[in-house]
Structure formats: structure tokens, C-alpha cells
PDBML (XML) file of the C-alpha atoms, coordinates in Angstrom:
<?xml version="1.0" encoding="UTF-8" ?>
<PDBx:datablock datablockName="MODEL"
   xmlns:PDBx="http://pdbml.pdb.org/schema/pdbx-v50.xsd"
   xmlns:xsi="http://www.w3.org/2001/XMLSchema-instance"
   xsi:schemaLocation="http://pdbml.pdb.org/schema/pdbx-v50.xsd pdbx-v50.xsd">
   <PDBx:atom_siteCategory>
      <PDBx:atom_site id="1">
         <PDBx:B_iso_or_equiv>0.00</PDBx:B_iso_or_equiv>
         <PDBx:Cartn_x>-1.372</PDBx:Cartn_x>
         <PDBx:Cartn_y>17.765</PDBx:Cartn_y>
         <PDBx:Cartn_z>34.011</PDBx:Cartn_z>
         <PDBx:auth_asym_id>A</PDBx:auth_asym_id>
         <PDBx:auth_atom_id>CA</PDBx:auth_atom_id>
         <PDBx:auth_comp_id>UNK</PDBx:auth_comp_id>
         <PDBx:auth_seq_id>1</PDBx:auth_seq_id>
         <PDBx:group_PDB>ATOM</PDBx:group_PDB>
         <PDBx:label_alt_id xsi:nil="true" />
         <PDBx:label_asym_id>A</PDBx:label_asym_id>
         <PDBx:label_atom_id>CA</PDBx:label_atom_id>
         <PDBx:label_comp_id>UNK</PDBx:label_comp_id>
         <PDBx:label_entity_id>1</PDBx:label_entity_id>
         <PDBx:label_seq_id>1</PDBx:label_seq_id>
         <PDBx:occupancy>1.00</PDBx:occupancy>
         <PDBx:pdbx_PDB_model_num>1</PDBx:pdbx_PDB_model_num>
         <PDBx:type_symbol>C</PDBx:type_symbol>
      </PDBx:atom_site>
      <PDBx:atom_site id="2">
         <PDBx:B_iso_or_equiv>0.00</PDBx:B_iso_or_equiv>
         <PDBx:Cartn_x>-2.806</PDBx:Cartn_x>
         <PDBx:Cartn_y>17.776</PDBx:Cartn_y>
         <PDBx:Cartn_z>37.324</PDBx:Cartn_z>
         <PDBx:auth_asym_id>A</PDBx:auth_asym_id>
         <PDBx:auth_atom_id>CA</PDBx:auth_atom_id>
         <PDBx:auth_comp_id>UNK</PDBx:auth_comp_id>
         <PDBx:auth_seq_id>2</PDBx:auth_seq_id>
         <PDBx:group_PDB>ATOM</PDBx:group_PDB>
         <PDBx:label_alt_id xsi:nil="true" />
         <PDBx:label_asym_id>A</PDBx:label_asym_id>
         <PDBx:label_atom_id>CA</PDBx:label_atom_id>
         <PDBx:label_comp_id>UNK</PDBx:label_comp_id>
         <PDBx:label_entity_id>1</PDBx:label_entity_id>
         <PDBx:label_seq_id>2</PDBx:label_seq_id>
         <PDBx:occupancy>1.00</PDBx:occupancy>
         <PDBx:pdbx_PDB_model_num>1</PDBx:pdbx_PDB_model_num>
         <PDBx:type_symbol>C</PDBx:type_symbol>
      </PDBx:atom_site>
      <PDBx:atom_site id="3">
         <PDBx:B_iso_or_equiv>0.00</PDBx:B_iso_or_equiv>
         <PDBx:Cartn_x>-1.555</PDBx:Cartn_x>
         <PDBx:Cartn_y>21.514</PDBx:Cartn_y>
         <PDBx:Cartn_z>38.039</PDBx:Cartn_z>
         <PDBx:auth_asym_id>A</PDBx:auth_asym_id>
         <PDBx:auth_atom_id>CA</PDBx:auth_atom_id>
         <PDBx:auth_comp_id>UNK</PDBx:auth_comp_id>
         <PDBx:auth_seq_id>3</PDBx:auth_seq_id>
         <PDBx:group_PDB>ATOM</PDBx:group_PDB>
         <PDBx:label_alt_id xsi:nil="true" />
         <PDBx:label_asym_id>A</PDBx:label_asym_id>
         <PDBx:label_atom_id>CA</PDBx:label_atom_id>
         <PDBx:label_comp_id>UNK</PDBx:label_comp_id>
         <PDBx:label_entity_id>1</PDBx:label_entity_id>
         <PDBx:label_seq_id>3</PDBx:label_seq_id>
         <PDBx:occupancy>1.00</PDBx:occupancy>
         <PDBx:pdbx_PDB_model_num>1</PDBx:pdbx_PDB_model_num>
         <PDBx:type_symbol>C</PDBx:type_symbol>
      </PDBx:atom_site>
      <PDBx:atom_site id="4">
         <PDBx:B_iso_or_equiv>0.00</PDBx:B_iso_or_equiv>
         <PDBx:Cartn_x>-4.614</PDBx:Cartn_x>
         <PDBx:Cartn_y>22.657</PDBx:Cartn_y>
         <PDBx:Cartn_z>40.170</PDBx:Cartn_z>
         <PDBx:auth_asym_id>A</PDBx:auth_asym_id>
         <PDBx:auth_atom_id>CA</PDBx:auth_atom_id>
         <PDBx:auth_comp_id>UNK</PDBx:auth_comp_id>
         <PDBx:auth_seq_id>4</PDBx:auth_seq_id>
         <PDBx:group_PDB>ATOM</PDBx:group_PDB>
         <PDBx:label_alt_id xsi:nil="true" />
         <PDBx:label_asym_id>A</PDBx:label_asym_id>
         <PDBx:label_atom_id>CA</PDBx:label_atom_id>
         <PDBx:label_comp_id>UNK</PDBx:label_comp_id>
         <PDBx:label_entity_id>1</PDBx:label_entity_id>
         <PDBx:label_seq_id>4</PDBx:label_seq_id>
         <PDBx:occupancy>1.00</PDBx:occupancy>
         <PDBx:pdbx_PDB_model_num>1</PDBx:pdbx_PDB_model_num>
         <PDBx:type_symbol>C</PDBx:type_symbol>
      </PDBx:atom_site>
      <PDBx:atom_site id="5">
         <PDBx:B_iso_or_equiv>0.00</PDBx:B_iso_or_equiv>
         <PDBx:Cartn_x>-2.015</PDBx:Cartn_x>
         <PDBx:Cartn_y>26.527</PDBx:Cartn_y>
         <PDBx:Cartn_z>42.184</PDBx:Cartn_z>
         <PDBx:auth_asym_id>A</PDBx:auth_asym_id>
         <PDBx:auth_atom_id>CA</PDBx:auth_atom_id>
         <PDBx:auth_comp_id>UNK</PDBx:auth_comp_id>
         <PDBx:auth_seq_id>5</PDBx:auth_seq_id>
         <PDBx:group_PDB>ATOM</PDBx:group_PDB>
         <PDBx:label_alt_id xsi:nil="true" />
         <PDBx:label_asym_id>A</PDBx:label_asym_id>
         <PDBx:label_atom_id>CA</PDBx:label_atom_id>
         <PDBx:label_comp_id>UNK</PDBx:label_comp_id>
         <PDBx:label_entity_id>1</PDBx:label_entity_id>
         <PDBx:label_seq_id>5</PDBx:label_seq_id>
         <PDBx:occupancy>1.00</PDBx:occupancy>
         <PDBx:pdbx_PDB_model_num>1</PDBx:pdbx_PDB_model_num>
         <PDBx:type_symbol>C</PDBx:type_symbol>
      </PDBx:atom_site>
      <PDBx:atom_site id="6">
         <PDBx:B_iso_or_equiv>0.00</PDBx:B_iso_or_equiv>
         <PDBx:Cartn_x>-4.391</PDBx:Cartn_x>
         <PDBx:Cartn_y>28.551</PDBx:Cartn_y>
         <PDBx:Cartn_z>40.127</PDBx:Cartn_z>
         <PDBx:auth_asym_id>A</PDBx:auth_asym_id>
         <PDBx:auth_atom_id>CA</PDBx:auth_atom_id>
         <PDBx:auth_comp_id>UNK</PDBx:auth_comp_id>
         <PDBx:auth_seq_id>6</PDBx:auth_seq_id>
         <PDBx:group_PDB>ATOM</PDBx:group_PDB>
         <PDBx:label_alt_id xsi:nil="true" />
         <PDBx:label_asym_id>A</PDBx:label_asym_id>
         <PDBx:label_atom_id>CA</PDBx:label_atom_id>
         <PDBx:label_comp_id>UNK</PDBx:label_comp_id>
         <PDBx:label_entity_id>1</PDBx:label_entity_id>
         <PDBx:label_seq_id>6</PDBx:label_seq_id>
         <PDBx:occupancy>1.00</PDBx:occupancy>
         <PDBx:pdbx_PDB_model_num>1</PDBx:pdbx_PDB_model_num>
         <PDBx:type_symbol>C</PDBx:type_symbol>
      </PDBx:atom_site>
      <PDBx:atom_site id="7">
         <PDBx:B_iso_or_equiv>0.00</PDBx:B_iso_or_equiv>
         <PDBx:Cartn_x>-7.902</PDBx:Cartn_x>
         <PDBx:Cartn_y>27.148</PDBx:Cartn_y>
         <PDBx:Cartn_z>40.994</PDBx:Cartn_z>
         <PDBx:auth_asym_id>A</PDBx:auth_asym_id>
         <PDBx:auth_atom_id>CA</PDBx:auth_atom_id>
         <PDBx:auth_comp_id>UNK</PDBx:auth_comp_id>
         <PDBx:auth_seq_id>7</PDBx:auth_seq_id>
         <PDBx:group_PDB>ATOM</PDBx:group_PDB>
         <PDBx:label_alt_id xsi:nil="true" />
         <PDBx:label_asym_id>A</PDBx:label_asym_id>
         <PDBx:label_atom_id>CA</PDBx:label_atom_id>
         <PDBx:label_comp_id>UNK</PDBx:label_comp_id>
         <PDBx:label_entity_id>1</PDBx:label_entity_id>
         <PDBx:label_seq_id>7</PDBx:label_seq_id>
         <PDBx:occupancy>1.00</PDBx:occupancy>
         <PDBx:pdbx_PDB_model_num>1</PDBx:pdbx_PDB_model_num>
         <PDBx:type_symbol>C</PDBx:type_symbol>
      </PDBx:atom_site>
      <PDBx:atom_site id="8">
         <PDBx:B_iso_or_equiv>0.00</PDBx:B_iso_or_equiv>
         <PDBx:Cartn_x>-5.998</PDBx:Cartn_x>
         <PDBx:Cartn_y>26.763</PDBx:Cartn_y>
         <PDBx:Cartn_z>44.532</PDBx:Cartn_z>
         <PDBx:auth_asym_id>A</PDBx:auth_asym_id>
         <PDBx:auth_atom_id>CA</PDBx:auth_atom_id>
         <PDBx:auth_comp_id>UNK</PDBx:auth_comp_id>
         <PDBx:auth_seq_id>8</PDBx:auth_seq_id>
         <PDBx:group_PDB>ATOM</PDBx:group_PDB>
         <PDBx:label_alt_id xsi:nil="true" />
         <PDBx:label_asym_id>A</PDBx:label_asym_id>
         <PDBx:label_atom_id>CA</PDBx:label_atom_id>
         <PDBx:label_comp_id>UNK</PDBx:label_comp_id>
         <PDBx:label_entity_id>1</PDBx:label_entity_id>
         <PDBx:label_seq_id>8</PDBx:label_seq_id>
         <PDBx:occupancy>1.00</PDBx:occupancy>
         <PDBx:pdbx_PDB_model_num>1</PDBx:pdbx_PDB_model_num>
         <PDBx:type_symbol>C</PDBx:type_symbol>
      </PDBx:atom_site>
      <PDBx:atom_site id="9">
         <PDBx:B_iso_or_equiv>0.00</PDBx:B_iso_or_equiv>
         <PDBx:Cartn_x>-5.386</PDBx:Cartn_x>
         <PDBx:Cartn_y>30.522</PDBx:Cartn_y>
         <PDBx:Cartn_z>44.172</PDBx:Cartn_z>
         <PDBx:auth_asym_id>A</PDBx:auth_asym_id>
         <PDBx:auth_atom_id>CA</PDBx:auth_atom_id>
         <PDBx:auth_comp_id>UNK</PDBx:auth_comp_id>
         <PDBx:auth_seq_id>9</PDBx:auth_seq_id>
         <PDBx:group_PDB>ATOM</PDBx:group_PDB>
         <PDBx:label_alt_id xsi:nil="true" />
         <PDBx:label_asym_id>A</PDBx:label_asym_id>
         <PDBx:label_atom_id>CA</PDBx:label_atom_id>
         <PDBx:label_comp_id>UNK</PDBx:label_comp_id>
         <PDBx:label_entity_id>1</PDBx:label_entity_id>
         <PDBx:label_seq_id>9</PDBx:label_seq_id>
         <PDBx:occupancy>1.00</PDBx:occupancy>
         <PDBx:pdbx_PDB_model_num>1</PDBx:pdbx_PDB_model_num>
         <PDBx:type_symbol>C</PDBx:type_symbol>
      </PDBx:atom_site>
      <PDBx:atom_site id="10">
         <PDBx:B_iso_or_equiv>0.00</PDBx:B_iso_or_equiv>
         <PDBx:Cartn_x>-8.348</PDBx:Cartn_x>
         <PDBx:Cartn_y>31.378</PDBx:Cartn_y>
         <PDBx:Cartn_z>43.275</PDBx:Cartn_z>
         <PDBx:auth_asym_id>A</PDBx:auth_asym_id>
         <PDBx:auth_atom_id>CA</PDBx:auth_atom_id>
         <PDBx:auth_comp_id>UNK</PDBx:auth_comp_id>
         <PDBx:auth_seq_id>10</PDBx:auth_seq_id>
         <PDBx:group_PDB>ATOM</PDBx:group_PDB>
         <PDBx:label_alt_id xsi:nil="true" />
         <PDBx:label_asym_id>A</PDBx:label_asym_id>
         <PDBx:label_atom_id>CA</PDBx:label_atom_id>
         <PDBx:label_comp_id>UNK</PDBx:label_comp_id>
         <PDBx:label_entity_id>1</PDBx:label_entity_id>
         <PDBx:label_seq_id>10</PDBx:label_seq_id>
         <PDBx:occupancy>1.00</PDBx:occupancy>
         <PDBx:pdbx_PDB_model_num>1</PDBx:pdbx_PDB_model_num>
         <PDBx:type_symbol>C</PDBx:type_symbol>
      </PDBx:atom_site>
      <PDBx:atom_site id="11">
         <PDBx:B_iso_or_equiv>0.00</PDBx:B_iso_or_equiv>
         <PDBx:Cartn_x>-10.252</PDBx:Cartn_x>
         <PDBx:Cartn_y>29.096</PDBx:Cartn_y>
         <PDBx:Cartn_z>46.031</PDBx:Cartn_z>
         <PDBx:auth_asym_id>A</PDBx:auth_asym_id>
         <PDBx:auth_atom_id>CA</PDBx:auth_atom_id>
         <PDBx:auth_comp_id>UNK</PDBx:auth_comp_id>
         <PDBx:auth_seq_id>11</PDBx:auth_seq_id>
         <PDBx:group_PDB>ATOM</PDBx:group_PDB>
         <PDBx:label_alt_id xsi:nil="true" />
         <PDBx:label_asym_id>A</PDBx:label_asym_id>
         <PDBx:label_atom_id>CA</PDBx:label_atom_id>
         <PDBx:label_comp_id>UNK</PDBx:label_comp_id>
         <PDBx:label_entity_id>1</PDBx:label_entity_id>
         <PDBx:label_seq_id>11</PDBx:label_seq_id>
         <PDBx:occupancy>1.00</PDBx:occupancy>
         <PDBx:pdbx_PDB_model_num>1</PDBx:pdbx_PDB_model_num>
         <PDBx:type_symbol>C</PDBx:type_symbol>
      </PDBx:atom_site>
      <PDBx:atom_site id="12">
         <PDBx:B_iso_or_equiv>0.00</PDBx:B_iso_or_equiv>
         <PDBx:Cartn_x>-7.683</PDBx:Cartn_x>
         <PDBx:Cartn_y>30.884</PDBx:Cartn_y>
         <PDBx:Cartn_z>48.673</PDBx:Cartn_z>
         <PDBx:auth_asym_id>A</PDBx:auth_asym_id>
         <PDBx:auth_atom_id>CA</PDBx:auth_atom_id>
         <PDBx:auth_comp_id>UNK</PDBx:auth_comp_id>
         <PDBx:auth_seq_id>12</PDBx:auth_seq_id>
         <PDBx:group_PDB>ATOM</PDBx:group_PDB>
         <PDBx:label_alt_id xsi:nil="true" />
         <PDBx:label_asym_id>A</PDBx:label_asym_id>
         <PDBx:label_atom_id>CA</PDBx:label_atom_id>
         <PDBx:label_comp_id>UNK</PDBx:label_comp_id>
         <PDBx:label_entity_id>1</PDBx:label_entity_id>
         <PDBx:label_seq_id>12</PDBx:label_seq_id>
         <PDBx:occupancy>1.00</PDBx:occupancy>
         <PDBx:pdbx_PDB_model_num>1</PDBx:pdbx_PDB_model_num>
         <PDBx:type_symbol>C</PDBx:type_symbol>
      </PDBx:atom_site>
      <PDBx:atom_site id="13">
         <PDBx:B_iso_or_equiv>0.00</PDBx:B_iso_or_equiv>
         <PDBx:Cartn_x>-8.487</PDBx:Cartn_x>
         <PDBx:Cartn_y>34.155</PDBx:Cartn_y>
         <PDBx:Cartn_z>47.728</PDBx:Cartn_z>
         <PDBx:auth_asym_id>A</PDBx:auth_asym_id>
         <PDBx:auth_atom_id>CA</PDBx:auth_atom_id>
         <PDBx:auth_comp_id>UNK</PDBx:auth_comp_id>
         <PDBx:auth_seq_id>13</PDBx:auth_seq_id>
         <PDBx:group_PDB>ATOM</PDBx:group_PDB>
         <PDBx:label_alt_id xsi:nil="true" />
         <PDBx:label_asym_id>A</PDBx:label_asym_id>
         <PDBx:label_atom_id>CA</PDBx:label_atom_id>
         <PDBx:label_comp_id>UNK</PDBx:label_comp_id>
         <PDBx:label_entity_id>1</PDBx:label_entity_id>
         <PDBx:label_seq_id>13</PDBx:label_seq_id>
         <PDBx:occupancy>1.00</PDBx:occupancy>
         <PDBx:pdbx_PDB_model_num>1</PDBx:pdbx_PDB_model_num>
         <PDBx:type_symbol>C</PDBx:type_symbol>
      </PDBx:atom_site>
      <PDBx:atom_site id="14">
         <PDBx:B_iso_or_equiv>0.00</PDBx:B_iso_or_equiv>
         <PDBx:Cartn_x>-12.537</PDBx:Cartn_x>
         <PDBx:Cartn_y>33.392</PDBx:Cartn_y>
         <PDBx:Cartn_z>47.846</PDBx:Cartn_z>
         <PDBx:auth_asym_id>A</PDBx:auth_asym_id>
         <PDBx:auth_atom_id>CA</PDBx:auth_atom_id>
         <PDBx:auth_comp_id>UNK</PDBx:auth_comp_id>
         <PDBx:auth_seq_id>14</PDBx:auth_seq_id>
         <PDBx:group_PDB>ATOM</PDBx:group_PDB>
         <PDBx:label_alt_id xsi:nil="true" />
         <PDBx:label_asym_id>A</PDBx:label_asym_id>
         <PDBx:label_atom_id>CA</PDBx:label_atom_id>
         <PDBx:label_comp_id>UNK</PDBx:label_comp_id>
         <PDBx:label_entity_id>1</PDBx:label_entity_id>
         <PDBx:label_seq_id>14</PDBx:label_seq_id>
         <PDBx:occupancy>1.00</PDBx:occupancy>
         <PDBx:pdbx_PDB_model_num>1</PDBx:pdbx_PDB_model_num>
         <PDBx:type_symbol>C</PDBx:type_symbol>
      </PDBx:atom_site>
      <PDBx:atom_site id="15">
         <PDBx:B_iso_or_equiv>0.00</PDBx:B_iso_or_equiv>
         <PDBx:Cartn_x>-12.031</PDBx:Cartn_x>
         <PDBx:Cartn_y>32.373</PDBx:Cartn_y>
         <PDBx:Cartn_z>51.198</PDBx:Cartn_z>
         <PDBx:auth_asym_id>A</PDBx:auth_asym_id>
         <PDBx:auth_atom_id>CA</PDBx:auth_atom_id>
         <PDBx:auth_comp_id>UNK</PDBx:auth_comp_id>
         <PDBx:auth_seq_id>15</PDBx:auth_seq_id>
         <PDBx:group_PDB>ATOM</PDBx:group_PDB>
         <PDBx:label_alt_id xsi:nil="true" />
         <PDBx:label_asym_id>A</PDBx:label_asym_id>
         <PDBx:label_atom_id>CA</PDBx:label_atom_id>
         <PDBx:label_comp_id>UNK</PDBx:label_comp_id>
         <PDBx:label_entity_id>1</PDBx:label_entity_id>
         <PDBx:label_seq_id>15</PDBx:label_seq_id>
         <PDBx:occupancy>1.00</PDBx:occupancy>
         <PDBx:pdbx_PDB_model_num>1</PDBx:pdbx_PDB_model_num>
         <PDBx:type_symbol>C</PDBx:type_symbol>
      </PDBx:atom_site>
      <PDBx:atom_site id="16">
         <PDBx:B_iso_or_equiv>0.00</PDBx:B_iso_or_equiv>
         <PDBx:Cartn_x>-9.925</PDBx:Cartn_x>
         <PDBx:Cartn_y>35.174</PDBx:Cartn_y>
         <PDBx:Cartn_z>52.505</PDBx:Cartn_z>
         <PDBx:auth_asym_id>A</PDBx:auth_asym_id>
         <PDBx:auth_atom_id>CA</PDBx:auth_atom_id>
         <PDBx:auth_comp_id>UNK</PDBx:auth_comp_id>
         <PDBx:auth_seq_id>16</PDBx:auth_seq_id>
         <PDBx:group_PDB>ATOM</PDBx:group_PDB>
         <PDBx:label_alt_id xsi:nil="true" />
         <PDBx:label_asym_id>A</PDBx:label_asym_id>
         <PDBx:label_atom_id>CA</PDBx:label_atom_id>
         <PDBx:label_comp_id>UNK</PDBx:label_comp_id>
         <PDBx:label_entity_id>1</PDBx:label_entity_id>
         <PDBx:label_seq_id>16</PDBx:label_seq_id>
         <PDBx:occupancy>1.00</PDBx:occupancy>
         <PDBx:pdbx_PDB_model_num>1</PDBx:pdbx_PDB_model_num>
         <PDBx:type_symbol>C</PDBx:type_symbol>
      </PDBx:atom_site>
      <PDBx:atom_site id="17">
         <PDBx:B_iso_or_equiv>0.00</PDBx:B_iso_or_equiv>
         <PDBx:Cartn_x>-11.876</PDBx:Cartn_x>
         <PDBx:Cartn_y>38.076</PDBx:Cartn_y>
         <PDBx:Cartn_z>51.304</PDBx:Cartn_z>
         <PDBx:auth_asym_id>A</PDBx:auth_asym_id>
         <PDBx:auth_atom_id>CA</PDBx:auth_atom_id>
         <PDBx:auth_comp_id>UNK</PDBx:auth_comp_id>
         <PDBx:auth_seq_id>17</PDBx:auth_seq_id>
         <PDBx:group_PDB>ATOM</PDBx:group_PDB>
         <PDBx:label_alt_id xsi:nil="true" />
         <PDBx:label_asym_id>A</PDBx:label_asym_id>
         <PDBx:label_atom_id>CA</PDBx:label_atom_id>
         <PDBx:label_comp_id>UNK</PDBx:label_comp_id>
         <PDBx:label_entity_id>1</PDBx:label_entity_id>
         <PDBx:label_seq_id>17</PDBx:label_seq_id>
         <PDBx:occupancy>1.00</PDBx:occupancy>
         <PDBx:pdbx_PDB_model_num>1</PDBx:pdbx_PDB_model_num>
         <PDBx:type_symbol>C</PDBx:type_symbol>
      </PDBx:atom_site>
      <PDBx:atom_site id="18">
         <PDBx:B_iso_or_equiv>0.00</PDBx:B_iso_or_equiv>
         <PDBx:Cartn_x>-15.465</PDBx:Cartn_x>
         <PDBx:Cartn_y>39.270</PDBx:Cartn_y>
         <PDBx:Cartn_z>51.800</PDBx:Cartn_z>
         <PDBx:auth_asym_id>A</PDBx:auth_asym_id>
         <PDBx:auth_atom_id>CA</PDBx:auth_atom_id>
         <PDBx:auth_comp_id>UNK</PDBx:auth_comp_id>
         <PDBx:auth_seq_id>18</PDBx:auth_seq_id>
         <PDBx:group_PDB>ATOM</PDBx:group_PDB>
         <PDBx:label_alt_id xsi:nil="true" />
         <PDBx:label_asym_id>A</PDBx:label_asym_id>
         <PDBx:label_atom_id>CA</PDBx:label_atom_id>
         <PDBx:label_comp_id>UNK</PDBx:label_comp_id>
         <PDBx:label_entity_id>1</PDBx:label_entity_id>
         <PDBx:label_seq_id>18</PDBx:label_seq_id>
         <PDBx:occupancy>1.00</PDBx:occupancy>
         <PDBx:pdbx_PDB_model_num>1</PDBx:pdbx_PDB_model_num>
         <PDBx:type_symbol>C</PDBx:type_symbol>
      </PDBx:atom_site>
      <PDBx:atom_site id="19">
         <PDBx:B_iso_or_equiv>0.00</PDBx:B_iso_or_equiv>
         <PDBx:Cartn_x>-16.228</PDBx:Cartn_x>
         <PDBx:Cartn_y>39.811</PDBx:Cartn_y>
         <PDBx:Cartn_z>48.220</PDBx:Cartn_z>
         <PDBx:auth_asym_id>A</PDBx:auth_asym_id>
         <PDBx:auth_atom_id>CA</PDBx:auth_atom_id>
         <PDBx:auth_comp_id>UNK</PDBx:auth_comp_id>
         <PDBx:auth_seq_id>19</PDBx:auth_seq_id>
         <PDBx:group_PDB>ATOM</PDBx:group_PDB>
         <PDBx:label_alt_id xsi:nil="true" />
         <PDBx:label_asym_id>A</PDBx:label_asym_id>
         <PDBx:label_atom_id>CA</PDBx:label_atom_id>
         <PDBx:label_comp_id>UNK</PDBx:label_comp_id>
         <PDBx:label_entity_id>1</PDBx:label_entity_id>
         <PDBx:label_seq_id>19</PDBx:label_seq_id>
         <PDBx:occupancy>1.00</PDBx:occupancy>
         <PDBx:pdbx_PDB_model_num>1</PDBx:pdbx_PDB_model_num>
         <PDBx:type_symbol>C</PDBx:type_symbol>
      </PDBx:atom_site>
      <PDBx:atom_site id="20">
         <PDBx:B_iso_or_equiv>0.00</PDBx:B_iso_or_equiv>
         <PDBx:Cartn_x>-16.177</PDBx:Cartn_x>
         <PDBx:Cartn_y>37.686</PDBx:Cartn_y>
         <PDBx:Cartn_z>44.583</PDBx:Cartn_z>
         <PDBx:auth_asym_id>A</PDBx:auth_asym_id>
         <PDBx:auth_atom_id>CA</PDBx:auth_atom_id>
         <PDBx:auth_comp_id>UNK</PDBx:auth_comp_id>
         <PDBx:auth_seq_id>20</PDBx:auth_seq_id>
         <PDBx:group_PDB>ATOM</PDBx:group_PDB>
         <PDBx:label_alt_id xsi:nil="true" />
         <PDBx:label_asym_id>A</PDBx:label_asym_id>
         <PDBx:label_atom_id>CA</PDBx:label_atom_id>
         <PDBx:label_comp_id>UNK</PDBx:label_comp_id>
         <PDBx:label_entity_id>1</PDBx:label_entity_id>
         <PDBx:label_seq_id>20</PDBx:label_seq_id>
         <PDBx:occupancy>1.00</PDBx:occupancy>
         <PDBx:pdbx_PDB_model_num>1</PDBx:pdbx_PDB_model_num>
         <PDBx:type_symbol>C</PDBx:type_symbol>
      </PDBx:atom_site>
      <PDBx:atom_site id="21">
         <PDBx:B_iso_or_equiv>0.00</PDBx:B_iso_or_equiv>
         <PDBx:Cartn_x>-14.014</PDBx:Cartn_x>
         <PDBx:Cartn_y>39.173</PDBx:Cartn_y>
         <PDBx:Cartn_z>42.488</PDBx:Cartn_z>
         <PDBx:auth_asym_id>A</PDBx:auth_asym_id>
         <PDBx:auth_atom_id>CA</PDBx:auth_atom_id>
         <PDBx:auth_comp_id>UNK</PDBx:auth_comp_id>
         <PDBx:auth_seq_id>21</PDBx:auth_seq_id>
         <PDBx:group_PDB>ATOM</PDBx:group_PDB>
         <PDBx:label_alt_id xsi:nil="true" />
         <PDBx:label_asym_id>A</PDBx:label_asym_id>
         <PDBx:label_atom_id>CA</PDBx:label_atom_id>
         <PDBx:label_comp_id>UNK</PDBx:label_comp_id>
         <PDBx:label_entity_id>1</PDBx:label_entity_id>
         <PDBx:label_seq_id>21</PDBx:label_seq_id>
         <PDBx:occupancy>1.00</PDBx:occupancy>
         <PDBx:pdbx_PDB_model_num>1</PDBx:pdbx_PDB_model_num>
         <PDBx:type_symbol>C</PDBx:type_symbol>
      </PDBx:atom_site>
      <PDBx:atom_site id="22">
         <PDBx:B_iso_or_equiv>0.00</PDBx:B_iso_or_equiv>
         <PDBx:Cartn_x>-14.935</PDBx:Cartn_x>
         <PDBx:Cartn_y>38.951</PDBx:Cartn_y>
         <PDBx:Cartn_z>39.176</PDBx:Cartn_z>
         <PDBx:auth_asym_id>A</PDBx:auth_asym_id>
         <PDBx:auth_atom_id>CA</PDBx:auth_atom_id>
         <PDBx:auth_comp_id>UNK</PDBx:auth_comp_id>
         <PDBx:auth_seq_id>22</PDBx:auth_seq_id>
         <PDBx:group_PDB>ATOM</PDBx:group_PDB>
         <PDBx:label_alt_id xsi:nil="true" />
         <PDBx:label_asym_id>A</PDBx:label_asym_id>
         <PDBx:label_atom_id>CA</PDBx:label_atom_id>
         <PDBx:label_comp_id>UNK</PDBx:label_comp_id>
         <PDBx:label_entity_id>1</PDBx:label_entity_id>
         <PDBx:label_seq_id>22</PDBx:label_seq_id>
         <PDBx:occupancy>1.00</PDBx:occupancy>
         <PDBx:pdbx_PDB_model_num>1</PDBx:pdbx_PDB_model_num>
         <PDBx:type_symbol>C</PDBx:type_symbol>
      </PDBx:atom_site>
      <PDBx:atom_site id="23">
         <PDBx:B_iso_or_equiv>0.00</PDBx:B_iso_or_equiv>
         <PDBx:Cartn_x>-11.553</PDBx:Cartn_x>
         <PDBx:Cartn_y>37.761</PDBx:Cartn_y>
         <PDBx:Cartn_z>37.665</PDBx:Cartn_z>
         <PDBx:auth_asym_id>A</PDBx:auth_asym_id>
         <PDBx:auth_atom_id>CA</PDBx:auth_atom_id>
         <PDBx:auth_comp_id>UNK</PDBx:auth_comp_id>
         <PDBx:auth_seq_id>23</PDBx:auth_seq_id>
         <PDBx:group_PDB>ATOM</PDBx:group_PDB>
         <PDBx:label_alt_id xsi:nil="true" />
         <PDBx:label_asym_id>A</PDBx:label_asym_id>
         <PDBx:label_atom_id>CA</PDBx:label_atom_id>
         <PDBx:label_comp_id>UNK</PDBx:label_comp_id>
         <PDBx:label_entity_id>1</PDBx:label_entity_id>
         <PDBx:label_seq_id>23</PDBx:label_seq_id>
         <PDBx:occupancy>1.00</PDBx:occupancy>
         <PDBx:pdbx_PDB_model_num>1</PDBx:pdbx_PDB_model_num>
         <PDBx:type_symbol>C</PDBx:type_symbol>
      </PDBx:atom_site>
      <PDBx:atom_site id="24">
         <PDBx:B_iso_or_equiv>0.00</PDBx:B_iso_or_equiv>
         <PDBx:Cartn_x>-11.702</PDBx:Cartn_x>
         <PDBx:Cartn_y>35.027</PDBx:Cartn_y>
         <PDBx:Cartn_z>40.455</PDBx:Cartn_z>
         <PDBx:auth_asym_id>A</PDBx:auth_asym_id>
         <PDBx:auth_atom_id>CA</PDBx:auth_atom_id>
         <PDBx:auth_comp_id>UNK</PDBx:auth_comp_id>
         <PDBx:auth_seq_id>24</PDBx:auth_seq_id>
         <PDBx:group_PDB>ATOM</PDBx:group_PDB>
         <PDBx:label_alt_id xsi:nil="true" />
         <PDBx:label_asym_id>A</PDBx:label_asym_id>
         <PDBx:label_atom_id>CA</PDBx:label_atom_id>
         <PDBx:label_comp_id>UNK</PDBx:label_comp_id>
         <PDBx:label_entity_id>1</PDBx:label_entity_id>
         <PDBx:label_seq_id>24</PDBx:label_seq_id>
         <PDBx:occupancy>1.00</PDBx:occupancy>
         <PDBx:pdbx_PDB_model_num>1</PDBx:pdbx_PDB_model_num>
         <PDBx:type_symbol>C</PDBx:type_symbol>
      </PDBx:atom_site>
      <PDBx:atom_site id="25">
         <PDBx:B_iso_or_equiv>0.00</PDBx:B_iso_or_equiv>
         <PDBx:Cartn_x>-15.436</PDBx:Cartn_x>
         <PDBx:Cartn_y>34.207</PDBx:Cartn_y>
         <PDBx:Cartn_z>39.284</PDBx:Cartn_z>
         <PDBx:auth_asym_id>A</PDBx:auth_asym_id>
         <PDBx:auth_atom_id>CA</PDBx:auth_atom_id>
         <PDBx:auth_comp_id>UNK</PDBx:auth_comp_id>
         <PDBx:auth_seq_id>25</PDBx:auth_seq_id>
         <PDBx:group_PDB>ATOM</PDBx:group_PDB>
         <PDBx:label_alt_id xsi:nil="true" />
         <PDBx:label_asym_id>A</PDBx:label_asym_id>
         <PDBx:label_atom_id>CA</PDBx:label_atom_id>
         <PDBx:label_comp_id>UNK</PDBx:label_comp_id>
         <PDBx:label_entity_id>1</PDBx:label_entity_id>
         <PDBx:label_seq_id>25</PDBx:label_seq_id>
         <PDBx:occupancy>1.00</PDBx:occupancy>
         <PDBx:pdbx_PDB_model_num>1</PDBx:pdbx_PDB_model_num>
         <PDBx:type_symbol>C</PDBx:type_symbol>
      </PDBx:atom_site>
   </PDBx:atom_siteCategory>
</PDBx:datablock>
């Protein structure tokens, strides 16, 4: 229903850290 927090999350993280985690992948 349009609820996109947890890919936004996700996205966030990726962007803040120097790695790929692989719960975020």
C-alpha cells in the first residue's frame, strides 16, 4: 500500500556505511 520506510531503510543504510550488508542485500 505504497509503504516504501523499509526499502527507505534499507537505501539509508547503503548509503551511510562502507559495506553491503547482506540482510540489506
Amino acid at each position: 500500500n505504497g509503504n516504501f520506510s523499509p526499502l527507505g531503510n534499507r537505501i539509508v543504510g547503503e548509503l551511510l556505511t562502507s559495506g553491503t550488508s547482506i540482510l540489506d542485500a
